[in-house]
Protein backbone atom coordinates (compact mmCIF):
# COMPACT_ATOMS: atom_id res chain seq x y z
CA UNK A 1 0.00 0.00 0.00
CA UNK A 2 1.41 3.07 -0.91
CA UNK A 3 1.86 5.72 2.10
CA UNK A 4 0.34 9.05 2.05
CA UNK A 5 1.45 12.92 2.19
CA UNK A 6 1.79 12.32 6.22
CA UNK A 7 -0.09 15.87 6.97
CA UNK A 8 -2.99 15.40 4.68
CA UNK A 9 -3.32 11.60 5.52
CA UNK A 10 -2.86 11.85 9.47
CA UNK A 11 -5.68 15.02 8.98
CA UNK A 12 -7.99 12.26 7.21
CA UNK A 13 -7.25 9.78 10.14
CA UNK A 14 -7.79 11.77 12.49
CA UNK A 15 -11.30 13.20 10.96
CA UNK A 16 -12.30 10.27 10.09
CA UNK A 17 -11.94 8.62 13.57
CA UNK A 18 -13.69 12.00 15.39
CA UNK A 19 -16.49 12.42 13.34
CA UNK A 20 -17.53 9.01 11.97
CA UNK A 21 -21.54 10.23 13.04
CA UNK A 22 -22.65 13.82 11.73
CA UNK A 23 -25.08 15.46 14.24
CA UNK A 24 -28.19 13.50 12.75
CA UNK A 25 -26.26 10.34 13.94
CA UNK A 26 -25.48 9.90 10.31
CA UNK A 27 -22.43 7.94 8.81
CA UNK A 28 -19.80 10.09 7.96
CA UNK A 29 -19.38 9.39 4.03
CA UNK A 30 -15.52 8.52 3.10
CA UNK A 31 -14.10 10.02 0.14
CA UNK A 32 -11.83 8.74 -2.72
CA UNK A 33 -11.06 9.93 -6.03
CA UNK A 34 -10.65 8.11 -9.12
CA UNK A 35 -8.41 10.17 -11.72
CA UNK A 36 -8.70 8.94 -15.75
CA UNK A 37 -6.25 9.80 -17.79
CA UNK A 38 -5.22 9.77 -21.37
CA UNK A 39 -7.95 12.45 -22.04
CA UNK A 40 -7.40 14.27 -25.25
CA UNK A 41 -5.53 11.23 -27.02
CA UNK A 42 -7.79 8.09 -26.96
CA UNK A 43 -11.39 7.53 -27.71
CA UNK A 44 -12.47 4.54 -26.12
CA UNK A 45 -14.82 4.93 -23.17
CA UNK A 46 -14.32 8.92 -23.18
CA UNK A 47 -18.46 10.03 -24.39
CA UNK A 48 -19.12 6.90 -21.17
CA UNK A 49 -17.46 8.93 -18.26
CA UNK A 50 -17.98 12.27 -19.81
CA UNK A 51 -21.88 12.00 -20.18
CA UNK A 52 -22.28 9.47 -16.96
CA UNK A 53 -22.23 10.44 -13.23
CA UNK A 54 -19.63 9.40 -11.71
CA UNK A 55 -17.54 12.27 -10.56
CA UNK A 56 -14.21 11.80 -12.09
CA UNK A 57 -11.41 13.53 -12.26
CA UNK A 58 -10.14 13.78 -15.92
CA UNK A 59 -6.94 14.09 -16.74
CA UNK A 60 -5.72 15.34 -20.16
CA UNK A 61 -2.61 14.81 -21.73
CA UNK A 62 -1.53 18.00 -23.62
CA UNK A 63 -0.81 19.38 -27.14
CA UNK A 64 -3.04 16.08 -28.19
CA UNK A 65 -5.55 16.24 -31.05
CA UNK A 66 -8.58 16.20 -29.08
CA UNK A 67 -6.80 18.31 -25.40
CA UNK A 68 -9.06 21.54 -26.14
CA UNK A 69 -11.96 19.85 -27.17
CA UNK A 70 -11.96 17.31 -24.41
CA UNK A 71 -10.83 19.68 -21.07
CA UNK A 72 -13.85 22.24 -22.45
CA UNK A 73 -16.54 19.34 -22.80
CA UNK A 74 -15.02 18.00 -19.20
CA UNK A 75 -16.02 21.23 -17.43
CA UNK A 76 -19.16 21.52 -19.33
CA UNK A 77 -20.34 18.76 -17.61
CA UNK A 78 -19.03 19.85 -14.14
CA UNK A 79 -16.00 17.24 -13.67
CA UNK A 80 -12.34 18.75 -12.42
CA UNK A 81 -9.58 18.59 -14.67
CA UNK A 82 -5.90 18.13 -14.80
CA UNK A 83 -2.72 17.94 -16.82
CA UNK A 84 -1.55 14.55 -17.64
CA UNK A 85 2.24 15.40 -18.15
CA UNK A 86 3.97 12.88 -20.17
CA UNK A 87 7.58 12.10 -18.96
CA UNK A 88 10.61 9.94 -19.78
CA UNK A 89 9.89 6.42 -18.74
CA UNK A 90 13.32 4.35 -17.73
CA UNK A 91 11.08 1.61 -20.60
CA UNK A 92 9.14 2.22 -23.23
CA UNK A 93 8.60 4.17 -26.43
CA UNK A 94 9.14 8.00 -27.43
CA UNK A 95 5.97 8.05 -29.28
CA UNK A 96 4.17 7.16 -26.19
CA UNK A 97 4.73 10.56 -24.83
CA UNK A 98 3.36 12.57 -27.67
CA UNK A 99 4.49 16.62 -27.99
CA UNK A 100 6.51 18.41 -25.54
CA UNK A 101 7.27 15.21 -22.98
CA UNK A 102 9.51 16.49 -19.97
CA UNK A 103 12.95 14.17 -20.30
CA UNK A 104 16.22 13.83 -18.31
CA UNK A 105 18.06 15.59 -21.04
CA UNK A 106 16.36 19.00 -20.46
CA UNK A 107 17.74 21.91 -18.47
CA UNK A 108 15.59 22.92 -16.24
CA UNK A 109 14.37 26.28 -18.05
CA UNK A 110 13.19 23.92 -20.51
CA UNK A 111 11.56 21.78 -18.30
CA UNK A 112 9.55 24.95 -16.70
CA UNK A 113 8.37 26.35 -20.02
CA UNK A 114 7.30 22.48 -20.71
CA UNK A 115 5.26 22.60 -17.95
CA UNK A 116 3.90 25.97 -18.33
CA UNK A 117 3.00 25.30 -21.94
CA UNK A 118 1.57 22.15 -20.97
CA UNK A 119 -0.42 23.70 -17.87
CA UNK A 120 -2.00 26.79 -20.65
CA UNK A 121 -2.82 24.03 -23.05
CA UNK A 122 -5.25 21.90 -20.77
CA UNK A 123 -8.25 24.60 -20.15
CA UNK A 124 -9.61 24.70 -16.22
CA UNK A 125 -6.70 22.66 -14.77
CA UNK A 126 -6.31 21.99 -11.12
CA UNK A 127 -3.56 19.79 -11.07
CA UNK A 128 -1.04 18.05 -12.33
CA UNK A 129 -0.13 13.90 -12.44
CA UNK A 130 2.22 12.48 -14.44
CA UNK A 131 2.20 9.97 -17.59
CA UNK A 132 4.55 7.46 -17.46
CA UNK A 133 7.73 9.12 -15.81
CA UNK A 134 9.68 6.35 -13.99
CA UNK A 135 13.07 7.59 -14.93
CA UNK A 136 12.23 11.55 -14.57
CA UNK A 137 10.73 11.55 -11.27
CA UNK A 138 13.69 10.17 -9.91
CA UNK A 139 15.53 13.79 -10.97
CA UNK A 140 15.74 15.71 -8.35
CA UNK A 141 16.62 19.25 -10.41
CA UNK A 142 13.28 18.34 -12.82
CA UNK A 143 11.31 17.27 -10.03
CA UNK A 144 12.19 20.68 -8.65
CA UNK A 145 11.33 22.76 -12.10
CA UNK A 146 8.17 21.05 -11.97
CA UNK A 147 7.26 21.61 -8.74
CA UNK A 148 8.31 25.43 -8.86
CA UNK A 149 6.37 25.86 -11.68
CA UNK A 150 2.92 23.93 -10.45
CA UNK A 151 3.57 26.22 -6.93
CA UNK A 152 3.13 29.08 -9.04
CA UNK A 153 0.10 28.68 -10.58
CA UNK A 154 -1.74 26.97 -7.32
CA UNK A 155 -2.34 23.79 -8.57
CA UNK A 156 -2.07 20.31 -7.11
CA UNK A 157 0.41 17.70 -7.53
CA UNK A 158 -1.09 13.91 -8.19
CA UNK A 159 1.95 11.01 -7.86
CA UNK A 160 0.76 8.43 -10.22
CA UNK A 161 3.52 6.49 -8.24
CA UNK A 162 5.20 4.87 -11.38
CA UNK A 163 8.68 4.73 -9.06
CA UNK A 164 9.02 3.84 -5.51
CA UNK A 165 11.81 6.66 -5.28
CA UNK A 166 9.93 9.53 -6.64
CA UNK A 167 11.17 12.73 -5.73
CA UNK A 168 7.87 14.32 -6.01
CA UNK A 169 6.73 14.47 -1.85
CA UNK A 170 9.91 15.54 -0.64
CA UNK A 171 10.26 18.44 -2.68
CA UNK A 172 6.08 19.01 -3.02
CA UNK A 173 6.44 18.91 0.68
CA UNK A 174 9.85 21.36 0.95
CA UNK A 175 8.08 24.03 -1.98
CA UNK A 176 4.27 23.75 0.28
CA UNK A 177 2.57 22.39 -2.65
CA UNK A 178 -0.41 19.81 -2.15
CA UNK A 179 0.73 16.09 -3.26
CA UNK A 180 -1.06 13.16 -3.13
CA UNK A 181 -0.28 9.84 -4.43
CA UNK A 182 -2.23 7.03 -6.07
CA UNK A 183 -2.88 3.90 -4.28
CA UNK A 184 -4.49 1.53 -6.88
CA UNK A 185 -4.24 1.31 -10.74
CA UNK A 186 -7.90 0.16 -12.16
CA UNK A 187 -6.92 -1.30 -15.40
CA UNK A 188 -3.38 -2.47 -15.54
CA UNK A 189 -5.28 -5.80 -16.61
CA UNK A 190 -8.18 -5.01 -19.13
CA UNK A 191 -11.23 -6.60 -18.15
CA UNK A 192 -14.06 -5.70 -15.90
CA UNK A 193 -13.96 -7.86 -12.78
CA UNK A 194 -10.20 -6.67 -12.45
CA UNK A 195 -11.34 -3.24 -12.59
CA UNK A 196 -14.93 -4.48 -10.01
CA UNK A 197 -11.43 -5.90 -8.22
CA UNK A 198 -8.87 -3.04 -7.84
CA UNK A 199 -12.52 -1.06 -7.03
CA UNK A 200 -12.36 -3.15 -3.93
CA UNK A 201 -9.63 -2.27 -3.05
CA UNK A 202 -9.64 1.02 -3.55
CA UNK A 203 -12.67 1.01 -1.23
CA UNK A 204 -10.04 -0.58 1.36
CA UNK A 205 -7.68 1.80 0.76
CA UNK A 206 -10.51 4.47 1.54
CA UNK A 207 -11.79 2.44 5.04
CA UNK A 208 -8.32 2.26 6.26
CA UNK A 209 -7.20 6.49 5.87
CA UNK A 210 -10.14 7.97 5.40
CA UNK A 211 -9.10 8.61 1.92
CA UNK A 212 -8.06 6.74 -1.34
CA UNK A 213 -6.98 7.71 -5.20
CA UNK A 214 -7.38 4.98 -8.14
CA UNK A 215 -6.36 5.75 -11.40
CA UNK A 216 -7.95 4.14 -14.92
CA UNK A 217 -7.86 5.29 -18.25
CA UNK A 218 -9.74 6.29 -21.50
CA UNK A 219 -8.43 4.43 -24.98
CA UNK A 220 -7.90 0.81 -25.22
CA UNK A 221 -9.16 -0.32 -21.35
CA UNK A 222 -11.59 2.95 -21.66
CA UNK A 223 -14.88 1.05 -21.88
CA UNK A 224 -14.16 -1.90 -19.92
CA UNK A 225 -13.01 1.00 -17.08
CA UNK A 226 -15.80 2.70 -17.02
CA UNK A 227 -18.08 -0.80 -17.10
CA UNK A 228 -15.75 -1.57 -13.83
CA UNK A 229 -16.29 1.94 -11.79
CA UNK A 230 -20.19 1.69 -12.65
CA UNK A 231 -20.50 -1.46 -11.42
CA UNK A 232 -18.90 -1.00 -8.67
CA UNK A 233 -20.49 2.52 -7.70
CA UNK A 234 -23.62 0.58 -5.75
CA UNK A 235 -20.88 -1.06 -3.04
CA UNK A 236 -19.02 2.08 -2.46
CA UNK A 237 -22.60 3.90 -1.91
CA UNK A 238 -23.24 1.03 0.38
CA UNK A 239 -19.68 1.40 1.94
CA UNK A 240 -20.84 4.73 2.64
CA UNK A 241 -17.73 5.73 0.21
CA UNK A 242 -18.22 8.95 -1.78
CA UNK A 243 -16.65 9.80 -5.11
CA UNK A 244 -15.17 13.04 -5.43
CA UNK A 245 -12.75 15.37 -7.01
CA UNK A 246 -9.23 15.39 -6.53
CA UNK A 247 -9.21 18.64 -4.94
CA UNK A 248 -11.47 17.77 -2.10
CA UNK A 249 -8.85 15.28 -0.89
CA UNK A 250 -6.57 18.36 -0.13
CA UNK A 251 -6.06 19.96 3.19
CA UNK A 252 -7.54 23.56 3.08
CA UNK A 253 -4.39 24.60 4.70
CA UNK A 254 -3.10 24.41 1.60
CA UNK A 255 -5.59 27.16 -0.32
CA UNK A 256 -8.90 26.60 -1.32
CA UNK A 257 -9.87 26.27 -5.29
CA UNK A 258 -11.73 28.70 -7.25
């Protein structure tokens, strides 16, 4: 299980334990967020979670074909959005990283007008994850770029967790910015009762801290994702589990979102 931003999980904990009964002697409802990226590239299962109900968080990889169109129709419809950055994986193609991709070879005034380009591509983003990355998140002086540059324009920080020695918290946490990190991928196996699985336990996750992040995807696993989250979404209302953006995860320490 992967561990938490200690601040904004032990606040979680801690609520979560104090306040398990609202005043009405109520359940308290848990929250988790499930983030779906590859927005703007792939079309499978996209029109599914844009026109269904389940509060999302969409993620949109930038400077692809359909980035504009996808981020505009995603607020439309009320769900919260964020830049999907593509970076250098230690395996894996170039191609899979499309335009602009943030790589070890950059200087890090390169890697900040990346990431600002990126950030003014994506309309009505609130944070940032990244795509791939396993190799560039272990940089400390791009980690740093990137995290400068997210700090300045108030947005969130999302570890898709794609290395164990990511030096996103320690520097998210050094620079004040709000980091979380993902706890369960959805569809690293394409088919619906792995996805009604890894829903399970994300819902464990979300028991356990008060708080849980799952990641799928749009494209090739998009329609067998979303089949997985909607079946699933009767259990976690049962669970007393409540779906909701990324930003309500984050400590309002931090700032609050416009």
């Amino acid at each position: 299980m992967i561990l938490k931003n200690a601040v904004i999980c032990a606040f979680f904990i801690v609520a979560c334990l104090l306040t398990t009964h609202n005043v009405n002697g109520e359940a308290e409802k848990i929250k988790s967020a499930i983030i779906i990226d590859d927005f703007g590239g792939g079309d499978g299962g996209v029109m599914e979670f844009l026109k269904g109900d389940i509060p999302i968080t969409v993620a949109v990889m930038p400077f692809a074909d359909n980035s504009i169109e996808h981020a505009m129709l995603a607020h439309q419809q009320g769900f919260e959005i964020m830049v999907h950055l593509p970076m250098q994986p230690k395996k894996g193609k170039k191609s899979w990283l499309g335009p602009k991709p943030i790589t070890i070879d950059l200087p890090p005034s390169e890697v900040k007008k990346r990431v600002t380009e990126a950030i003014e591509s994506v309309p009505y983003a609130k944070g940032l994850n990244n795509h791939m990355g396993s190799l560039v998140v272990e940089n400390e002086d791009i980690v740093r770029a990137i995290v400068e540059v997210v700090k300045q324009k108030n947005m969130y920080i999302v570890d898709s967790v794609t290395s164990p020695n990511s030096k996103f918290p320690e520097i998210a946490e050094e620079l004040g910015v709000p980091l979380l990190e993902r706890d369960i991928f959805l569809d690293d196996i394409s088919s619906v009762s792995h996805v009604t699985n890894q829903m399970l336990k994300l819902a464990e996750v979300a028991e356990e801290y008060g708080v849980g992040i799952a990641i799928g995807h749009v494209g090739e696993t998009g329609k067998v994702c979303y089949t997985g989250i909607s079946q699933s979404m009767k259990q976690f209302k049962e669970r007393n589990i409540q779906i909701v953006p990324v930003s309500d995860l984050i400590d309002d320490k931090y700032f609050e979102f416009k």
